[in-house]
N, C-alpha and C. Protein backbone atom coordinates (compact mmCIF):
# COMPACT_ATOMS: atom_id res chain seq x y z
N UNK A 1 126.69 60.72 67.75
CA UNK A 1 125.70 61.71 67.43
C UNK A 1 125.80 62.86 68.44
N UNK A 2 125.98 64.20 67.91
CA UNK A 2 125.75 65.23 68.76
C UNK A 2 124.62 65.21 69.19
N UNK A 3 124.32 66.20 70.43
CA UNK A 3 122.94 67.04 70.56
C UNK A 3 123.46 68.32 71.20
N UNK A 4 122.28 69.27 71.19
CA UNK A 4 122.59 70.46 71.54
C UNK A 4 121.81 71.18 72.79
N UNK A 5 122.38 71.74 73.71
CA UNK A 5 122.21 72.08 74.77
C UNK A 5 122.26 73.96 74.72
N UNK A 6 121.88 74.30 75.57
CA UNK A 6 121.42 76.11 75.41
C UNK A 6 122.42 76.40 76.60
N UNK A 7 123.04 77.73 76.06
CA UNK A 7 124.00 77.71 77.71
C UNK A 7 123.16 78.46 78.47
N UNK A 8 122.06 78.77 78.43
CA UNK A 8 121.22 79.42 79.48
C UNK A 8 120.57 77.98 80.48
N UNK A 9 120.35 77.00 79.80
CA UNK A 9 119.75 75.86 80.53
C UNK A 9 120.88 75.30 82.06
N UNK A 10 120.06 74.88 82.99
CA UNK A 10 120.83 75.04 84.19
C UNK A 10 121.23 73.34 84.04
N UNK A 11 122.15 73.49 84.77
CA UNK A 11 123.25 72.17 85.21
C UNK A 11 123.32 72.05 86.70
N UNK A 12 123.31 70.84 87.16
CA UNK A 12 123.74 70.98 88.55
C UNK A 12 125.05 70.09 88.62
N UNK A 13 125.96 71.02 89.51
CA UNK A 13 127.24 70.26 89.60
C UNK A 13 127.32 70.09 91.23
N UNK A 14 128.43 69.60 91.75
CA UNK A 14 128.86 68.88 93.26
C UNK A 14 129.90 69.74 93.25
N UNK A 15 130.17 71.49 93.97
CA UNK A 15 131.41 72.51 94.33
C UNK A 15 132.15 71.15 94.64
N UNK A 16 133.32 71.85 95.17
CA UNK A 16 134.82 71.51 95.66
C UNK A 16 135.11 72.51 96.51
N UNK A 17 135.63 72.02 97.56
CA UNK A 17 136.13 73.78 98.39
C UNK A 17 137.27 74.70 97.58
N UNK A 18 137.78 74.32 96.20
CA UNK A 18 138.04 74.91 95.23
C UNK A 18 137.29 76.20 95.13
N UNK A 19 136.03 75.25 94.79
CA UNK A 19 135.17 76.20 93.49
C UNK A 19 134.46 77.22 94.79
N UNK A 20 134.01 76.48 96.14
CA UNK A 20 133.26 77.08 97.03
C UNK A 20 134.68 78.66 97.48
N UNK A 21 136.13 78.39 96.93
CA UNK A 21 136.86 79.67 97.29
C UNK A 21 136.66 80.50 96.16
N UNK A 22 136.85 80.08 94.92
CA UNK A 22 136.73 80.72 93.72
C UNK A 22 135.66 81.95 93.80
N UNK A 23 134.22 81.07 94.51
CA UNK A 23 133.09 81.76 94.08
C UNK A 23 133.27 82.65 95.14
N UNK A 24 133.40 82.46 96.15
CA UNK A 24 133.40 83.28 97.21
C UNK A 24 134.43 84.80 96.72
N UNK A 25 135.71 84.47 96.17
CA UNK A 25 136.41 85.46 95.37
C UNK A 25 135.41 85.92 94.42
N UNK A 26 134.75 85.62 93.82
CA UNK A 26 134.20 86.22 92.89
C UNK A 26 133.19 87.15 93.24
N UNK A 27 132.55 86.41 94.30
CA UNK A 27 131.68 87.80 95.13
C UNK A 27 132.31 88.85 95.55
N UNK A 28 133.24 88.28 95.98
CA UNK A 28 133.98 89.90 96.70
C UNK A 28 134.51 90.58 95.75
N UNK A 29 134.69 90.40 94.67
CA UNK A 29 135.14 91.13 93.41
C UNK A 29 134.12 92.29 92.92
N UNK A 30 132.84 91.47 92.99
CA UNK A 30 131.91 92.11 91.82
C UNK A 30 130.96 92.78 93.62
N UNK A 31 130.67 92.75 94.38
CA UNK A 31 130.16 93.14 95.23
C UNK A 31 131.12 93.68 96.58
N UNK A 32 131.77 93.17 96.59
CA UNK A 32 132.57 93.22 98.15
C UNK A 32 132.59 94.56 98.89
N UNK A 33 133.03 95.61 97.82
CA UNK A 33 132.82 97.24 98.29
C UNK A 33 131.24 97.39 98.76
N UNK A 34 130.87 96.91 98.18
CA UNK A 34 128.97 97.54 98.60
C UNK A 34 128.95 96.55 100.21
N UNK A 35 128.98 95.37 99.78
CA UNK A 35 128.18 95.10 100.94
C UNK A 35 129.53 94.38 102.20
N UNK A 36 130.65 94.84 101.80
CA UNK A 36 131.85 94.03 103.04
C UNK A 36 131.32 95.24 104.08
N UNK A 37 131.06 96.56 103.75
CA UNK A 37 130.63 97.36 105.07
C UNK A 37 129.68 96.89 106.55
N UNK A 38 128.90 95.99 106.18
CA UNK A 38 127.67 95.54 106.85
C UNK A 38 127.89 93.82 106.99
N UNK A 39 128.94 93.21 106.68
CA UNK A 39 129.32 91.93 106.17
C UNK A 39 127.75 91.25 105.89
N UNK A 40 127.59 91.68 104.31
CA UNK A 40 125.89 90.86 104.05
C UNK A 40 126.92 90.02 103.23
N UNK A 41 127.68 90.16 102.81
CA UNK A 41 128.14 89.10 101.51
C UNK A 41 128.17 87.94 102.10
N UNK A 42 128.57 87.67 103.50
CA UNK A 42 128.10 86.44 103.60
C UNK A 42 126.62 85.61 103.53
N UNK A 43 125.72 86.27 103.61
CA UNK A 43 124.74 85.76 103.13
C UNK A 43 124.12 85.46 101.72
N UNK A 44 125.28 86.54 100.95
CA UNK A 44 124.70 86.30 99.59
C UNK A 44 125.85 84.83 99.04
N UNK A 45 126.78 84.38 99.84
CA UNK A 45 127.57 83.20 99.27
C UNK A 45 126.53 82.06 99.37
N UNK A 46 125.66 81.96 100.01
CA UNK A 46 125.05 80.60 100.88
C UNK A 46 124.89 80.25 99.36
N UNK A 47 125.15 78.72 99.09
CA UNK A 47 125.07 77.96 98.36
C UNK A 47 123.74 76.73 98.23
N UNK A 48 122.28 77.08 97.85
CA UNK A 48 121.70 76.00 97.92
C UNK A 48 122.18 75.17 97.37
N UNK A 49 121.88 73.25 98.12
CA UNK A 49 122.51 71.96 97.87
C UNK A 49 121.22 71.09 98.04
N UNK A 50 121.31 70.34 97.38
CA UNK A 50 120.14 69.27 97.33
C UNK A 50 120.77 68.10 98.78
N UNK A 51 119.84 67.49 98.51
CA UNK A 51 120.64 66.10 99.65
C UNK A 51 121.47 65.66 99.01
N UNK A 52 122.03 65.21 97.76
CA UNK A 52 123.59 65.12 97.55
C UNK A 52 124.44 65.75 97.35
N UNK A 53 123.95 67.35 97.42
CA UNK A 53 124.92 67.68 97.57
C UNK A 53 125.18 68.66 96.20
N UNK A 54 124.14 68.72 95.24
CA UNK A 54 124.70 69.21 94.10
C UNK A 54 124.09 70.93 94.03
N UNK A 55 124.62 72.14 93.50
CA UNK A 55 124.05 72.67 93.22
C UNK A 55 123.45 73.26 91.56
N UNK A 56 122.75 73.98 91.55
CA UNK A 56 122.01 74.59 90.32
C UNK A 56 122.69 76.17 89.73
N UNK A 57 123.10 75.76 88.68
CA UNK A 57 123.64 77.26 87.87
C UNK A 57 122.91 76.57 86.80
N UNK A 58 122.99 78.25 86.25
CA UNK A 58 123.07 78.19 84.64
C UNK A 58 124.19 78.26 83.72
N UNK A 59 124.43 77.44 82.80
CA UNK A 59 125.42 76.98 81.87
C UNK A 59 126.56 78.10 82.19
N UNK A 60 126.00 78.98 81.07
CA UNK A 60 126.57 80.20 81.27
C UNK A 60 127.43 80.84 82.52
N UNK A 61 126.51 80.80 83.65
CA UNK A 61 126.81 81.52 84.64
C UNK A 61 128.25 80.82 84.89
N UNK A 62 127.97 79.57 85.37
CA UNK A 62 129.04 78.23 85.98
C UNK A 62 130.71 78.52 84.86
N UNK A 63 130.43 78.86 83.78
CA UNK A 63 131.48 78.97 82.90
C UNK A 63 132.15 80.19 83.11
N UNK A 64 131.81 81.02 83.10
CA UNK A 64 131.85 82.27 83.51
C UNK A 64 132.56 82.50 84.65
N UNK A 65 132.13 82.32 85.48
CA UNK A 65 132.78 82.52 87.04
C UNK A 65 134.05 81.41 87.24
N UNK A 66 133.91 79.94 86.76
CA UNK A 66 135.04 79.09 87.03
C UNK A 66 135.59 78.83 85.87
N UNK A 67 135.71 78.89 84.52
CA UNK A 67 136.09 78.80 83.33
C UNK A 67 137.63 79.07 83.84
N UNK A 68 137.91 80.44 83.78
CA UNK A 68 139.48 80.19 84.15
C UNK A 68 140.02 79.94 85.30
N UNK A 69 139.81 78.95 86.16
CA UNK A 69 140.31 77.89 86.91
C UNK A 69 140.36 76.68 86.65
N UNK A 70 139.59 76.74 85.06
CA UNK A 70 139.71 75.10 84.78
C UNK A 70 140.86 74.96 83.90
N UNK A 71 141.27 73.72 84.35
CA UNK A 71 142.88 73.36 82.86
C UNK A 71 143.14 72.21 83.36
N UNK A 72 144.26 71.59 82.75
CA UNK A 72 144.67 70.16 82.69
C UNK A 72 145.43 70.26 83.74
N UNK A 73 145.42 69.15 84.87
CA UNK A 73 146.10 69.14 85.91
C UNK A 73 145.88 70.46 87.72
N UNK A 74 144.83 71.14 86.54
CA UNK A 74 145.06 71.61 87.91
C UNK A 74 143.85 71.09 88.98
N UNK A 75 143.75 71.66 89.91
CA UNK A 75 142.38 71.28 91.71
C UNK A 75 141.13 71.59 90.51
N UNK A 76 140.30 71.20 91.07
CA UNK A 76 138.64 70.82 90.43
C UNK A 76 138.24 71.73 90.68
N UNK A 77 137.21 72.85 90.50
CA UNK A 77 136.11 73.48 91.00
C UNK A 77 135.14 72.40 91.49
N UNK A 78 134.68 71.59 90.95
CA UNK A 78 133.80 70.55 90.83
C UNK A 78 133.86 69.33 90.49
N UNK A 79 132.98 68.76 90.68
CA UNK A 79 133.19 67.41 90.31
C UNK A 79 132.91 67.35 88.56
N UNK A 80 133.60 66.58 87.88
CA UNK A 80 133.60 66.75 86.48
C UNK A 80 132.26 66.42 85.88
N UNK A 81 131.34 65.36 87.04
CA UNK A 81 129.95 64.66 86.21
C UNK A 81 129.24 66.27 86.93
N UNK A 82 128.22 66.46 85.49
CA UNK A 82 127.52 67.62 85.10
C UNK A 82 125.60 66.90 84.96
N UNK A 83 125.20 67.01 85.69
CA UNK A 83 123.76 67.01 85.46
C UNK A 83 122.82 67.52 84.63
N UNK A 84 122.28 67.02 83.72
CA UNK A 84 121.51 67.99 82.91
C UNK A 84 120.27 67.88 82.61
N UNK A 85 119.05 68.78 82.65
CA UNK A 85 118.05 67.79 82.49
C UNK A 85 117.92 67.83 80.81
N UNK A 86 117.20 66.37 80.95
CA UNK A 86 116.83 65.92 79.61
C UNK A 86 115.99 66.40 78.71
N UNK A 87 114.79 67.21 79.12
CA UNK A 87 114.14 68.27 78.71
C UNK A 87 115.06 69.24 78.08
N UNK A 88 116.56 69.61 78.64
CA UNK A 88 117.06 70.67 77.83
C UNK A 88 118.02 69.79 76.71
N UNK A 89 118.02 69.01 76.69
CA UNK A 89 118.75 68.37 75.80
C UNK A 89 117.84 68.04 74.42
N UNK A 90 118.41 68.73 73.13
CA UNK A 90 117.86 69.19 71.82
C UNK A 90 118.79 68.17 70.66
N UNK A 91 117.63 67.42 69.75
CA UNK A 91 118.31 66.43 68.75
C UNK A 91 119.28 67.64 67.83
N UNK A 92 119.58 67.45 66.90
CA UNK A 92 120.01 68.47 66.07
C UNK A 92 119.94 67.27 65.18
N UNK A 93 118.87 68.47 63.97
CA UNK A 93 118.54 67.85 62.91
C UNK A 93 118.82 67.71 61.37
């Protein structure tokens, strides 16, 4: 049985120092000119982590930014188990 999930609803995944380079590239992409002058971008990388360790995106976002680093065989961004809450999880009827 399917169910259906919203890609706006958030996931928490466990980075990889993969995904923790990826993202960090990705800041400096979309910001790096504005703020590498004053080095704030490092403050905008800080990654909140729960005590194990996982953090919080939204569907969307997480796909978006690491989507093309993912493929068969290659380094992880993340750990593959995906957290979801159950509240966002929808029967399809």
């Amino acid at each position: 049985m399917y169910k259906a999930i919203n890609i706006n609803s958030s996931v928490k995944i466990k980075l990889t120092d993969k995904g923790r380079k990826v993202y960090r590239n990705h800041l400096y992409d979309i910001l790096g000119s504005i703020y590498r002058k004053n080095n704030e971008i490092e403050k905008l990388f800080n990654i909140d982590e729960d005590k194990q360790g996982y953090s919080t995106w939204q569907l969307w976002k997480l796909m978006s930014i690491f989507g093309s680093h993912i493929g068969m065989g290659s380094d992880i961004c993340f750990e593959t188990e995906i957290l979801i809450d159950e509240s966002d999880i929808k029967d399809l009827e």
